[in-house]
Protein backbone atom coordinates (compact mmCIF):
# COMPACT_ATOMS: atom_id res chain seq x y z
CA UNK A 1 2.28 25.15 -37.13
CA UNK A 2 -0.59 25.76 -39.48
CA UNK A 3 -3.20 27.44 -37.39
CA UNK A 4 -6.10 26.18 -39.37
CA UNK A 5 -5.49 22.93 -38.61
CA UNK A 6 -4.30 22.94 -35.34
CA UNK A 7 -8.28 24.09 -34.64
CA UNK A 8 -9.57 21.86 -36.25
CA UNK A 9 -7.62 18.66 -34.35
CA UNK A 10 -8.12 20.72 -31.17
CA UNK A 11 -11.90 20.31 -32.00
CA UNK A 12 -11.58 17.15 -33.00
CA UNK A 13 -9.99 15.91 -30.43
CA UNK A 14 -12.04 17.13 -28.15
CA UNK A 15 -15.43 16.13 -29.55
CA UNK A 16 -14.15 12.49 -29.32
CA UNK A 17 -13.55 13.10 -25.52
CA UNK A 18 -17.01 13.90 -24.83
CA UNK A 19 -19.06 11.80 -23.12
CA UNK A 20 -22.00 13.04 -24.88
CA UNK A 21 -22.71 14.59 -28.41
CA UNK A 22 -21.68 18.79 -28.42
CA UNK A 23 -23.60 21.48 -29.81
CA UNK A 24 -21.77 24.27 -32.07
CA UNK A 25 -22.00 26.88 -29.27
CA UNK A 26 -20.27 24.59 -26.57
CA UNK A 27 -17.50 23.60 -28.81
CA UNK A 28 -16.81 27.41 -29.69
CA UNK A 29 -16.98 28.35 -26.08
CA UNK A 30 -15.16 25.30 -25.03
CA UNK A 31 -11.92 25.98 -27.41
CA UNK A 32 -12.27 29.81 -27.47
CA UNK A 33 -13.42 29.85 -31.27
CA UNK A 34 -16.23 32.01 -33.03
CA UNK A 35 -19.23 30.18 -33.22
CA UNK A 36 -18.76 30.30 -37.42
CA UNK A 37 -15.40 28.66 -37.11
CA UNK A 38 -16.14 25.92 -35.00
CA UNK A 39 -19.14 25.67 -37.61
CA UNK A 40 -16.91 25.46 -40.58
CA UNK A 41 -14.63 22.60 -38.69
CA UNK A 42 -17.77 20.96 -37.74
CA UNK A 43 -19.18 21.07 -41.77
CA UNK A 44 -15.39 19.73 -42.82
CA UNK A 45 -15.32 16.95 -40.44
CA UNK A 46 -18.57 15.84 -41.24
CA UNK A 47 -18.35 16.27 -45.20
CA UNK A 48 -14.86 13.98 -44.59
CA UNK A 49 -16.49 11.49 -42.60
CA UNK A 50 -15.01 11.63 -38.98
CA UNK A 51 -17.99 13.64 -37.17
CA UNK A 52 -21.63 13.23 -37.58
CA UNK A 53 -24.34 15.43 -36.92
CA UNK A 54 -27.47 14.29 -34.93
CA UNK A 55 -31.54 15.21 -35.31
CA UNK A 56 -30.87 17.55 -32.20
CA UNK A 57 -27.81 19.81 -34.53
CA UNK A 58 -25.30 18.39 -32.33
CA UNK A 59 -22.09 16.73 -33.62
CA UNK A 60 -20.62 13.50 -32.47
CA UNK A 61 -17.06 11.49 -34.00
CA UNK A 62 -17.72 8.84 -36.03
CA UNK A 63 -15.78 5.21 -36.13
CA UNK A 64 -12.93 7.02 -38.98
CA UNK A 65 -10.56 7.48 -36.16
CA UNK A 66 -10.80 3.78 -34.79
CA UNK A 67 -10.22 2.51 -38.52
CA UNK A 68 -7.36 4.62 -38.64
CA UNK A 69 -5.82 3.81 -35.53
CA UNK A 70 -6.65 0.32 -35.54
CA UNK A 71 -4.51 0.15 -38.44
CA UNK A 72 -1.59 1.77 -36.87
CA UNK A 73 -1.91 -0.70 -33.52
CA UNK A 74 -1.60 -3.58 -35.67
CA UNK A 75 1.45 -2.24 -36.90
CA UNK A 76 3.11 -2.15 -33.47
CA UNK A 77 4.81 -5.74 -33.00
CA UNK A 78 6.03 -5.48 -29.22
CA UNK A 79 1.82 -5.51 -28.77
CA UNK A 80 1.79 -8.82 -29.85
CA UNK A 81 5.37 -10.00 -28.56
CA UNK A 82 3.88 -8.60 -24.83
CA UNK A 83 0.37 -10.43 -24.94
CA UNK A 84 1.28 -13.82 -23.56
CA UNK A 85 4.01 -11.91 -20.58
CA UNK A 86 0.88 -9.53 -20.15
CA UNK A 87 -1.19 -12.56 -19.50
CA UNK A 88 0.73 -14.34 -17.23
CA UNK A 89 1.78 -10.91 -15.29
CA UNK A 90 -2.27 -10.45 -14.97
CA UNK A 91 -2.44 -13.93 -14.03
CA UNK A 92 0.03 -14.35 -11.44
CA UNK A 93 -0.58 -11.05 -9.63
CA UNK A 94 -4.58 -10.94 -9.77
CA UNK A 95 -4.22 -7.20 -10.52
CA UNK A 96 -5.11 -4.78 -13.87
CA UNK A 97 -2.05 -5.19 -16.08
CA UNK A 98 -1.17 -3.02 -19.00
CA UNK A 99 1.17 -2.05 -21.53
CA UNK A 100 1.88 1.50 -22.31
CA UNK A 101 3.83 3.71 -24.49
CA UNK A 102 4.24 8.04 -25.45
CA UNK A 103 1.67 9.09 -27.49
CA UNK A 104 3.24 12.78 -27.93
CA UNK A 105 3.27 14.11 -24.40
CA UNK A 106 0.75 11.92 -23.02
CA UNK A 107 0.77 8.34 -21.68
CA UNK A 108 -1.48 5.50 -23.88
CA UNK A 109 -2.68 2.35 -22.96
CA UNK A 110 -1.84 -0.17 -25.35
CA UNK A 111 -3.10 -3.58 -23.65
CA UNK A 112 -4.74 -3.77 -20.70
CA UNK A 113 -5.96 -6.87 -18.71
CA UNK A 114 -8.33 -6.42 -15.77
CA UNK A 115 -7.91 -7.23 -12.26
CA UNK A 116 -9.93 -10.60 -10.87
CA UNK A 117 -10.18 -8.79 -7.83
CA UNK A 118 -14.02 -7.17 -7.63
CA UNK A 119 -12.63 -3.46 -6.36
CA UNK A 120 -10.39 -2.99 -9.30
CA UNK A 121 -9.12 0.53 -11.22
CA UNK A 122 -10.20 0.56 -14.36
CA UNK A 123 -8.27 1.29 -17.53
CA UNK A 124 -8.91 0.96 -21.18
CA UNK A 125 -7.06 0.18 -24.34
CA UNK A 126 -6.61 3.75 -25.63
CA UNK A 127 -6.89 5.43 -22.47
CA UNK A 128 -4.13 7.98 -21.64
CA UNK A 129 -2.51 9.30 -18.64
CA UNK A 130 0.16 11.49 -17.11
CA UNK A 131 3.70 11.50 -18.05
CA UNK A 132 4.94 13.28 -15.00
CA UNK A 133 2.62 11.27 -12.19
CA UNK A 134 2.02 7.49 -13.64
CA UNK A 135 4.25 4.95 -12.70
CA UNK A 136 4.64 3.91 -16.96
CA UNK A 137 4.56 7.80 -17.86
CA UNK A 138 7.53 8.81 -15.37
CA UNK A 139 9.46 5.39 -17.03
CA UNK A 140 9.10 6.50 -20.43
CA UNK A 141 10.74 9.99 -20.06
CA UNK A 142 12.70 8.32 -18.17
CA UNK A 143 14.28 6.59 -20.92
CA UNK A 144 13.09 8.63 -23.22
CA UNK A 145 15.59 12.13 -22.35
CA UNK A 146 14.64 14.84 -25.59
CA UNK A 147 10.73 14.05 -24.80
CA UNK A 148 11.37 14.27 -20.96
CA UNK A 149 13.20 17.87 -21.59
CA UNK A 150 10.07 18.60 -24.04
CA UNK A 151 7.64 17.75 -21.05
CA UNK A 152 9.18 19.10 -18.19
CA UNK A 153 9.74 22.73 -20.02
CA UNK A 154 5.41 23.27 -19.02
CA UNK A 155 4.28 23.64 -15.26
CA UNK A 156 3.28 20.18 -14.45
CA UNK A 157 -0.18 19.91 -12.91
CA UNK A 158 -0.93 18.47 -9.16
CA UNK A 159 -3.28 15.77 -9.20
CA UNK A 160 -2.71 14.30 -5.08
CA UNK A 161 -0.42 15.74 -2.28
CA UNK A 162 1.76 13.36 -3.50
CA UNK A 163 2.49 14.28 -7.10
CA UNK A 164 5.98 15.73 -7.72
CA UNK A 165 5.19 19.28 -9.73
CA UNK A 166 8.90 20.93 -9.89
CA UNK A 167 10.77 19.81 -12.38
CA UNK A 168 14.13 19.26 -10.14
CA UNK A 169 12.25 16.60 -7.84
CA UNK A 170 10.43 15.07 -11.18
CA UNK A 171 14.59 14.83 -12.49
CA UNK A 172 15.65 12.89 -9.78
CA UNK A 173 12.99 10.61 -9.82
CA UNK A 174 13.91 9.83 -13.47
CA UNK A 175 17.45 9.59 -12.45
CA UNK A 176 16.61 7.29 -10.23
CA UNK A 177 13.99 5.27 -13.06
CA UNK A 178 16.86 4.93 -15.29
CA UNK A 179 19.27 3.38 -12.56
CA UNK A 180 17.07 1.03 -11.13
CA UNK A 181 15.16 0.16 -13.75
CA UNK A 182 11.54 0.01 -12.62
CA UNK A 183 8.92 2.98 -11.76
CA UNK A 184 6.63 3.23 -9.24
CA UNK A 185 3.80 5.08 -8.71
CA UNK A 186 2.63 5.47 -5.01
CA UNK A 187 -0.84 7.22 -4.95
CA UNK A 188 0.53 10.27 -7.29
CA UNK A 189 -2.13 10.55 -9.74
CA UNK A 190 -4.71 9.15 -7.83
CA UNK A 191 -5.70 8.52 -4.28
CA UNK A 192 -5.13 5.08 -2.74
CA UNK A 193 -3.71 3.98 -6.34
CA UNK A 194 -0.55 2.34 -6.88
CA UNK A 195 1.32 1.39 -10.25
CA UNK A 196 5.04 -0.48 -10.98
CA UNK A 197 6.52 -0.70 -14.28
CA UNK A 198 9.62 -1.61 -16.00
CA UNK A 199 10.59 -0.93 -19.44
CA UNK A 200 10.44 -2.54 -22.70
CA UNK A 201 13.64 -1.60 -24.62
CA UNK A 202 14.51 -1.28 -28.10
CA UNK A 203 17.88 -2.22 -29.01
CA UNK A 204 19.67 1.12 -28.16
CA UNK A 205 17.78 1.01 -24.56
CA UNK A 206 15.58 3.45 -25.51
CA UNK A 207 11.84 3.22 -23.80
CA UNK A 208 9.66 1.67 -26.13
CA UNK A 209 6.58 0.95 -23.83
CA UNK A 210 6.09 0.39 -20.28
CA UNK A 211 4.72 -2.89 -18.53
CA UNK A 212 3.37 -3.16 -15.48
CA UNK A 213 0.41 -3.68 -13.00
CA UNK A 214 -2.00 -1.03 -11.04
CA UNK A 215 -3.48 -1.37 -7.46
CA UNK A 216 -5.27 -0.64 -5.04
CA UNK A 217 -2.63 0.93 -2.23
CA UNK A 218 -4.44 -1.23 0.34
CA UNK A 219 -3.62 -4.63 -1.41
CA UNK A 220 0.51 -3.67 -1.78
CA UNK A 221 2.49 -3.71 1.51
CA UNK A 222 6.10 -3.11 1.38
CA UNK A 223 7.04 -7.06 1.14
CA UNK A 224 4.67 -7.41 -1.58
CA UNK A 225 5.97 -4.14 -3.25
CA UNK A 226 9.45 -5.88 -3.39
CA UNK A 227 8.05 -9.02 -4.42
CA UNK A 228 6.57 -7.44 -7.43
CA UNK A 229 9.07 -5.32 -8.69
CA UNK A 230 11.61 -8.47 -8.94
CA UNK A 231 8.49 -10.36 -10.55
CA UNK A 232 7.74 -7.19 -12.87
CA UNK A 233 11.33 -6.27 -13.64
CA UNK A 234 11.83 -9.99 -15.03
CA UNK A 235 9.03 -10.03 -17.10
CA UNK A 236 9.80 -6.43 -18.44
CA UNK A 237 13.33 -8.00 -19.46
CA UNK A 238 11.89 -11.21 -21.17
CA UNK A 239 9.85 -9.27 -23.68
């Protein structure tokens, strides 16, 4: 890979992360760069439109990448084919419901509908998660083998004393993903969270995205576990 660039979407990337404009100093420090490189990204960006620089010298991204990316999502059909399954799944459950596909090695939200309930987990459209931990990230490798081999080749990080971090135990879970068809996430990335997904295939059963609901753990006993993974598995095949 060309080093040169691979800074300067490392930078990138993370300036449109941050909560709050950076300074030239904290981005350098940040990504392990000298403070004139991460100056010369910063004056490229900005002459090129994505990043902006503020009355305080600090930088901030601009809209460029939501143009951009806006016009990729609206070239993703299944978004569209999902909305009205999305819906009712959101509708008939009363919980967040989202779908999701592999952005690289990281999880994206593509739709997401919120929860009526007024203690609800929040996700957004764009939002990412992880592969290894997430009820639609574990689905997608899953089905997904040469980007599951990819992923589970770095030390996976531990996120709740429930999250699987050896790759043998992460294996047989997607063993058992691919045989049964739906994914379930039982407080693994986050405490007192629970997710189920099942797959939306393209022809050759690969994974294309994930759909699926999130929860609080509280709301989901084991009969209405089972109850939703029959209701989520039947919507996952109708799309």
């Amino acid at each position: 890979m060309d080093k040169t660039a691979v800074k300067l979407l490392r930078l990138y990337e993370h300036l449109c992360r941050a909560d709050a404009p950076l300074g030239v100093s904290a981005l350098a420090v940040k990504l392990k760069l000298t403070k004139s490189n991460a100056h010369r990204i910063l004056r490229t960006l900005t002459g090129l439109g994505y990043a902006q620089q503020g009355a305080d010298g600090r930088y901030a991204p601009t809209l460029k990448a939501w143009e951009l990316g806006t016009l990729v999502f609206n070239r993703i059909d299944f978004v569209q084919v999902a909305k009205p399954y999305l819906t009712q799944l959101n509708a008939t459950t009363g919980e967040s419901s989202f779908l999701a596909t592999l952005n690289g090695m990281s999880v994206v939200y593509l739709d997401v509908l919120e929860s009526r309930y007024p203690i609800r987990i929040r996700s957004v459209v764009g939002g990412t998660a992880p592969a290894h931990c997430s009820a639609s990230g574990k689905l997608l490798l899953a089905f997904n083998p040469p980007v599951a081999e990819e992923y589970l080749a770095k030390p996976l990080e531990k996120y709740t004393q429930r999250t699987l971090t050896k790759r043998a135990d992460v294996e047989r879970t997607l063993e058992q993903v691919r045989r049964s068809g739906i994914s379930i996430n039982d407080e693994e990335w986050v405490e007192g969270v629970c997710g189920i997904c099942a797959p939306v295939h393209t022809a050759n059963r690969q994974g294309a995205a994930a759909i699926g609901i999130t929860a609080l753990k509280e709301r989901v006993n084991r009969a209405k576990m089972k109850k939703l993974t029959e209701l989520i598995a039947g919507i996952g095949r109708e799309v």
